[in-house]
Protein backbone atom coordinates (compact mmCIF):
# COMPACT_ATOMS: atom_id res chain seq x y z
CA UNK A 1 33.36 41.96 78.75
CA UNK A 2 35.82 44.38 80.05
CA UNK A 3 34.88 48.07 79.71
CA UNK A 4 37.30 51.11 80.30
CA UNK A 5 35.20 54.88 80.77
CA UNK A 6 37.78 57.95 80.87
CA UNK A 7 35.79 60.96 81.70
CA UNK A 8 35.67 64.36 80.60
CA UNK A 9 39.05 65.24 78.61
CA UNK A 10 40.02 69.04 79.50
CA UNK A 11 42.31 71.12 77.36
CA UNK A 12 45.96 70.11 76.09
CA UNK A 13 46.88 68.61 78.98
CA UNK A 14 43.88 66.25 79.68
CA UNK A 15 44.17 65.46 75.75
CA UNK A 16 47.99 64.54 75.89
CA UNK A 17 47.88 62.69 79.11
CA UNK A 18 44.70 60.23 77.75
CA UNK A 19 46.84 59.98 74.26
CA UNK A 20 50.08 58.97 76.06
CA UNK A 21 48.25 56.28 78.79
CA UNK A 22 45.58 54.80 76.24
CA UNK A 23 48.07 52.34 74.45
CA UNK A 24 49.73 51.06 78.15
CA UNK A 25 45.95 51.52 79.86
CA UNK A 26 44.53 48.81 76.83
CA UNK A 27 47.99 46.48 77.26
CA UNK A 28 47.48 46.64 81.23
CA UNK A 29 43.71 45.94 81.49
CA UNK A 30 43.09 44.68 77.81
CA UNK A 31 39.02 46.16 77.91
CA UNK A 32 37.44 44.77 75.15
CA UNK A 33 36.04 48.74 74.90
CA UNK A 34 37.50 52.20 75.41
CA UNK A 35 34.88 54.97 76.05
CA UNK A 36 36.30 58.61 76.44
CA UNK A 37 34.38 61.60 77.19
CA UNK A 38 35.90 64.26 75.16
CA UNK A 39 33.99 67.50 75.00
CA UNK A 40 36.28 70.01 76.83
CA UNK A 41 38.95 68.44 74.84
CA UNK A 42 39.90 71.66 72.68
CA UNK A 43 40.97 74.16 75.01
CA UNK A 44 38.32 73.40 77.68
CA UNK A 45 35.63 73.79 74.69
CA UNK A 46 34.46 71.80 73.11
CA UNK A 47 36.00 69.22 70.24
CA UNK A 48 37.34 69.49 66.84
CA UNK A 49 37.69 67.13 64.30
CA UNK A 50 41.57 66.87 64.76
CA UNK A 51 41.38 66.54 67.97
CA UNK A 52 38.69 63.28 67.96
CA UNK A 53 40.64 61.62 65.45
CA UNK A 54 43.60 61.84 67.59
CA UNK A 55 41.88 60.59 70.56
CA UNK A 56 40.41 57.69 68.26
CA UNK A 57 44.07 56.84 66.86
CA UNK A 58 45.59 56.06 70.68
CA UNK A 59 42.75 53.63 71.20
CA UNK A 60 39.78 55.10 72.10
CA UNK A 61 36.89 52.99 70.26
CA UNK A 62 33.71 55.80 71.13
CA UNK A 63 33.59 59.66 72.15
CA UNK A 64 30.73 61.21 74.20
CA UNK A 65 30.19 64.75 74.18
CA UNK A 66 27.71 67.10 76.62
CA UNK A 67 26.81 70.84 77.04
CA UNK A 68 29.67 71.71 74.95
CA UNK A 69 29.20 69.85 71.81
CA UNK A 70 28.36 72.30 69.79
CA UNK A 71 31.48 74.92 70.97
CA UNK A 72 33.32 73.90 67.95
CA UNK A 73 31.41 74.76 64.61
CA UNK A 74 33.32 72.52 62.57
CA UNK A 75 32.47 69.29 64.67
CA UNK A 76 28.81 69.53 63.15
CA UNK A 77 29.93 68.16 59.73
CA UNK A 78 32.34 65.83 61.24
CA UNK A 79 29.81 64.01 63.67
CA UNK A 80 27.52 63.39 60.51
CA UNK A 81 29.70 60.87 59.39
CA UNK A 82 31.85 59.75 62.34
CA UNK A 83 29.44 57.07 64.09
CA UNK A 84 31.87 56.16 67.15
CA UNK A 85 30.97 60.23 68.19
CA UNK A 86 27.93 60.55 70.24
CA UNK A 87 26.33 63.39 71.52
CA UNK A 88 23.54 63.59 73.96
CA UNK A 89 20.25 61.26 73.05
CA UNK A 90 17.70 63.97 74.16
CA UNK A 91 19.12 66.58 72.22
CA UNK A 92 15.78 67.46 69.97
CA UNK A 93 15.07 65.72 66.50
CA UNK A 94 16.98 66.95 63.79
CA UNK A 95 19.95 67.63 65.75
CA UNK A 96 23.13 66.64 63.87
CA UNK A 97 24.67 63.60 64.91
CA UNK A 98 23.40 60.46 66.96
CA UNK A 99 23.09 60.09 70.63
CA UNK A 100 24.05 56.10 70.92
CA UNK A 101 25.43 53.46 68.51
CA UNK A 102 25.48 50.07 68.32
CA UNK A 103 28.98 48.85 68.09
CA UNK A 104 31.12 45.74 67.49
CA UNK A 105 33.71 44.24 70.49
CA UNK A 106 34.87 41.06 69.53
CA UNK A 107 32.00 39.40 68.30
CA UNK A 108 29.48 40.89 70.63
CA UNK A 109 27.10 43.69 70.69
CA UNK A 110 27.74 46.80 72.53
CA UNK A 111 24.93 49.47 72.94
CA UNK A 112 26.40 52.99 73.60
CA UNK A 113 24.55 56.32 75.14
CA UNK A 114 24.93 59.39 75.82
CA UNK A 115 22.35 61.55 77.51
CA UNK A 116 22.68 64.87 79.47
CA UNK A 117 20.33 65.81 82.14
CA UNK A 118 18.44 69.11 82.70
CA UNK A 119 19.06 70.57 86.71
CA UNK A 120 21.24 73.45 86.09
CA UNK A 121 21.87 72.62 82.53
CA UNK A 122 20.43 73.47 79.12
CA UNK A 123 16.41 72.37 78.75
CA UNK A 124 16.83 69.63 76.48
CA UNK A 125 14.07 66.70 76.21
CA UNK A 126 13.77 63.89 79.55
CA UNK A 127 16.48 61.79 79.87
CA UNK A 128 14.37 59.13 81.34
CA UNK A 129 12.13 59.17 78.62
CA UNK A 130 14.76 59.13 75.91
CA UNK A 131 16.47 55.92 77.23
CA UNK A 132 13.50 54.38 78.28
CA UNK A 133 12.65 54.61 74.29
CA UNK A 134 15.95 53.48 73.49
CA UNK A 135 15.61 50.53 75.42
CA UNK A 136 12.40 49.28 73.95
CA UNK A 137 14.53 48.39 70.98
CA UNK A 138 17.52 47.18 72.92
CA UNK A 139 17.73 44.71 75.16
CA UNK A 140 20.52 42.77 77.71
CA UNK A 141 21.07 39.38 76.49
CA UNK A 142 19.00 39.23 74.32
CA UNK A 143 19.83 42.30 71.67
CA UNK A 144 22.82 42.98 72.90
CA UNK A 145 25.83 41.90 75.04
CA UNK A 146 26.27 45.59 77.03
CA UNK A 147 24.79 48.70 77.13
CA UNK A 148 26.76 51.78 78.96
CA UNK A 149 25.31 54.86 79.33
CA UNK A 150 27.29 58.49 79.50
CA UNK A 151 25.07 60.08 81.70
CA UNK A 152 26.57 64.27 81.37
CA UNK A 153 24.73 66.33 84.26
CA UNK A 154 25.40 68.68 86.92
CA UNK A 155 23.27 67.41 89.49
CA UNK A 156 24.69 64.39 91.54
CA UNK A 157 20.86 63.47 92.65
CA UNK A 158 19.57 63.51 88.79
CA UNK A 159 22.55 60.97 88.17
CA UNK A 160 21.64 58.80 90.88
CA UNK A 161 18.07 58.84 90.11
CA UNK A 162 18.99 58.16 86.59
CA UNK A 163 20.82 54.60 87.49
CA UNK A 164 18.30 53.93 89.82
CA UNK A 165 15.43 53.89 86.85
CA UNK A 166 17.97 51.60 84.70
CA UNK A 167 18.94 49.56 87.20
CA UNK A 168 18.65 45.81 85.97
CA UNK A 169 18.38 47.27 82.02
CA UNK A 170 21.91 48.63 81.51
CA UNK A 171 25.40 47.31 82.34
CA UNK A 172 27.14 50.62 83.30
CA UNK A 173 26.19 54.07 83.74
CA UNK A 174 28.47 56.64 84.07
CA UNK A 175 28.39 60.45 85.19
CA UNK A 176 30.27 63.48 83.33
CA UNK A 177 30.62 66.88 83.74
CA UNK A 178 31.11 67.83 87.38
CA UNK A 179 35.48 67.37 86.41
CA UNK A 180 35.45 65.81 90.30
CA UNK A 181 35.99 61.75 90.80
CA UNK A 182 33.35 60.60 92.91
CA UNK A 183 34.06 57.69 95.91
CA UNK A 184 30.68 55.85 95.52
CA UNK A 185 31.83 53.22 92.53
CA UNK A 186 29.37 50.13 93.41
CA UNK A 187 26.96 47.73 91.42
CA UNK A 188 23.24 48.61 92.11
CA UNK A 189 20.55 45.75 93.02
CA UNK A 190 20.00 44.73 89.74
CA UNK A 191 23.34 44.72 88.74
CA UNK A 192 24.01 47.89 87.43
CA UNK A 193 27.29 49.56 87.65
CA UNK A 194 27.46 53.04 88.73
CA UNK A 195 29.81 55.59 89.45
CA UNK A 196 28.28 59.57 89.70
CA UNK A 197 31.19 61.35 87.75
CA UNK A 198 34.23 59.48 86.64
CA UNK A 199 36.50 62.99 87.51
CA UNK A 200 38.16 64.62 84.13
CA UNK A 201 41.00 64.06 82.86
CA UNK A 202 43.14 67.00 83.25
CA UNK A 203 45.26 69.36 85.43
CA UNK A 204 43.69 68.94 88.77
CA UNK A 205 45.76 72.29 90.26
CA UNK A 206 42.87 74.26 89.22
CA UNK A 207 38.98 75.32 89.79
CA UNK A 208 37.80 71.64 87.45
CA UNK A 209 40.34 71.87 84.96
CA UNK A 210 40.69 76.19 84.49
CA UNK A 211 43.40 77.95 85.47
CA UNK A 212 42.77 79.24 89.23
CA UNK A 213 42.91 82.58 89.23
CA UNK A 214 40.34 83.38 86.91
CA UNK A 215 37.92 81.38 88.08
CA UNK A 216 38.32 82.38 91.10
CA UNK A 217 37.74 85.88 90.39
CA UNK A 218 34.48 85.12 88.97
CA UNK A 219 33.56 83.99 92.20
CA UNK A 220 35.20 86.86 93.99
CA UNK A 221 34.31 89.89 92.11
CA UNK A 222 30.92 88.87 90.25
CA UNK A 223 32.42 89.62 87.01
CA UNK A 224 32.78 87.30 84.25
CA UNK A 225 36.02 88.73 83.01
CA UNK A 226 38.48 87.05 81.02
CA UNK A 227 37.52 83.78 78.91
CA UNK A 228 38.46 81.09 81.03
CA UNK A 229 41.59 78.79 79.85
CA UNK A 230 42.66 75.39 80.91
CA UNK A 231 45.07 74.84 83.54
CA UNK A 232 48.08 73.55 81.73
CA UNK A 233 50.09 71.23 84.49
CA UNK A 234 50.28 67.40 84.79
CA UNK A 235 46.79 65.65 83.97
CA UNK A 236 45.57 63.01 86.03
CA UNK A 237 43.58 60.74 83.70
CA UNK A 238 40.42 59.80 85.60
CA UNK A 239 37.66 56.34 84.70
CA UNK A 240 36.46 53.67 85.57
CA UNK A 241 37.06 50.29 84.57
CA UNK A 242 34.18 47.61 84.90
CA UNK A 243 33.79 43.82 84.37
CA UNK A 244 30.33 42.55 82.77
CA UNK A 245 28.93 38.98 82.50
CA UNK A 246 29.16 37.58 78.98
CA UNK A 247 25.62 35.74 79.84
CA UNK A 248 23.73 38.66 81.49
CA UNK A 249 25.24 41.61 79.71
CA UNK A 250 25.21 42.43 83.88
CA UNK A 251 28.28 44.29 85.78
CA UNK A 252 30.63 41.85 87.66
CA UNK A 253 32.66 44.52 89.28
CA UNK A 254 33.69 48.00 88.75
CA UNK A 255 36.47 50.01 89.87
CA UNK A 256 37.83 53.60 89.63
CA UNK A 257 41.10 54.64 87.93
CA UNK A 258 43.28 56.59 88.56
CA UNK A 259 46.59 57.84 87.13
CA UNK A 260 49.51 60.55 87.40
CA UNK A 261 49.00 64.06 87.91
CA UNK A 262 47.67 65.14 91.84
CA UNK A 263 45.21 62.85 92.58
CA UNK A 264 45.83 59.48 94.49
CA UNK A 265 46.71 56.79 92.36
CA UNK A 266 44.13 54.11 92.17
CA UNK A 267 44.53 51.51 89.63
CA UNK A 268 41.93 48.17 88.59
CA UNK A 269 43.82 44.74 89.55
């Protein structure tokens, strides 16, 4: 199974760069699934409902959200009944929405999670606890075909733990949130894939998508000052593309992606 993860979609720029490359990205590398993370998608907050089924239309199959998936009031009654948006797993019961979803690629089974982890962040329930219960009812091979796992956190050592404890369980996990591409793509032990952020897609002249100067005034002065706003130049749309074995549900290979805006280009074969 071929699997295609485009990570954290920032503002206008990030949104219109994904929605131009989707329909080329899925003729190119013709991944059986399409996984966007999309919750800084409306002006570096959050999502609306406009703005998901937009993303949806250019050929992404399932959204993940994080921290911000609740910035945008009216996403609450759109998640309700839009199963291909996920937000975090550990959020606390009776949360709106669903934190994975079974889904069908051709034939197969595809489990899909999305979990956000607690250093620095927001003190939601264990993330190792809530997968390890999702995963007593889902299998590889056996269940299902794949199971990829969003992993949003800050912390690049709670994301590597993370993959660690799956390792051998899952086909791919993937880290969100720090808007930074990280260089250590590789298939764990068990056969795992594992990247620790796939980098956002958006304007990478800026401080992780937002404009420069006021961000870096925050920094500077100690003083929140204005709202923060997207940077609004050419988006580099940032993933990771990974092969899995049809009989192990296993990863084969994975590899990043890369494409357009300021970062070097790095595209799957």
């Amino acid at each position: 199974m071929r699997i295609l993860f485009l990570g954290d979609i920032v503002g206008r720029s990030g949104r219109d760069a994904v929605i131009a490359a989707l329909p080329a990205l899925r003729a190119r590398l013709a991944p059986d699934l399409v996984i966007v993370n999309a919750e800084n998608a409306a002006h570096g907050f959050g999502l609306t409902p406009e703005i998901a089924r937009a993303v949806l239309a250019a050929g992404a199959d399932v959204l993940t959200l994080g921290n911000h998936a609740w910035d945008r009031r009216e996403i609450i009654p759109y998640i309700e009944g839009e199963p291909r948006l996920l937000r975090p797993l550990n959020y606390p019961p009776g949360t709106p929405g669903r934190g994975a979803g079974l889904f069908s690629v051709s034939g197969r089974k595809v489990l899909v999670a999305n979990v956000m982890g607690r250093l620095y962040m927001d003190a939601l329930d264990c993330p190792f606890r809530a997968v390890d219960a999702l995963l007593a009812s889902h299998a590889l091979a056996r269940t299902v075909d794949a199971i990829v796992i969003d992993v949003h956190a800050e912390a690049s050592s709670e994301k590597c733990a993370f993959a660690w404890h799956v390792d051998g369980r899952v086909s791919v996990v993937v880290g969100t949130h720090t808007h930074i591409p990280t260089a250590d793509a590789r298939i764990l032990p068990g056969g795992t894939a594992f990247q620790s952020d796939a980098g956002m897609c958006g304007d990478y002249d800026s401080v992780i998508g937002m404009q420069k100067e006021g961000a870096m005034q925050r920094f500077i002065r100690k003083l929140p000052g204005e709202r923060l706003a997207p940077a609004e130049g050419e988006a580099t749309v940032c993933g990771v593309f990974v092969e899995t074995d049809d009989a192990t549900g296993l990863a084969r290979r994975i590899a990043p992606l890369r494409q357009g805006g300021r970062l070097a280009s790095a595209m799957p074969e």
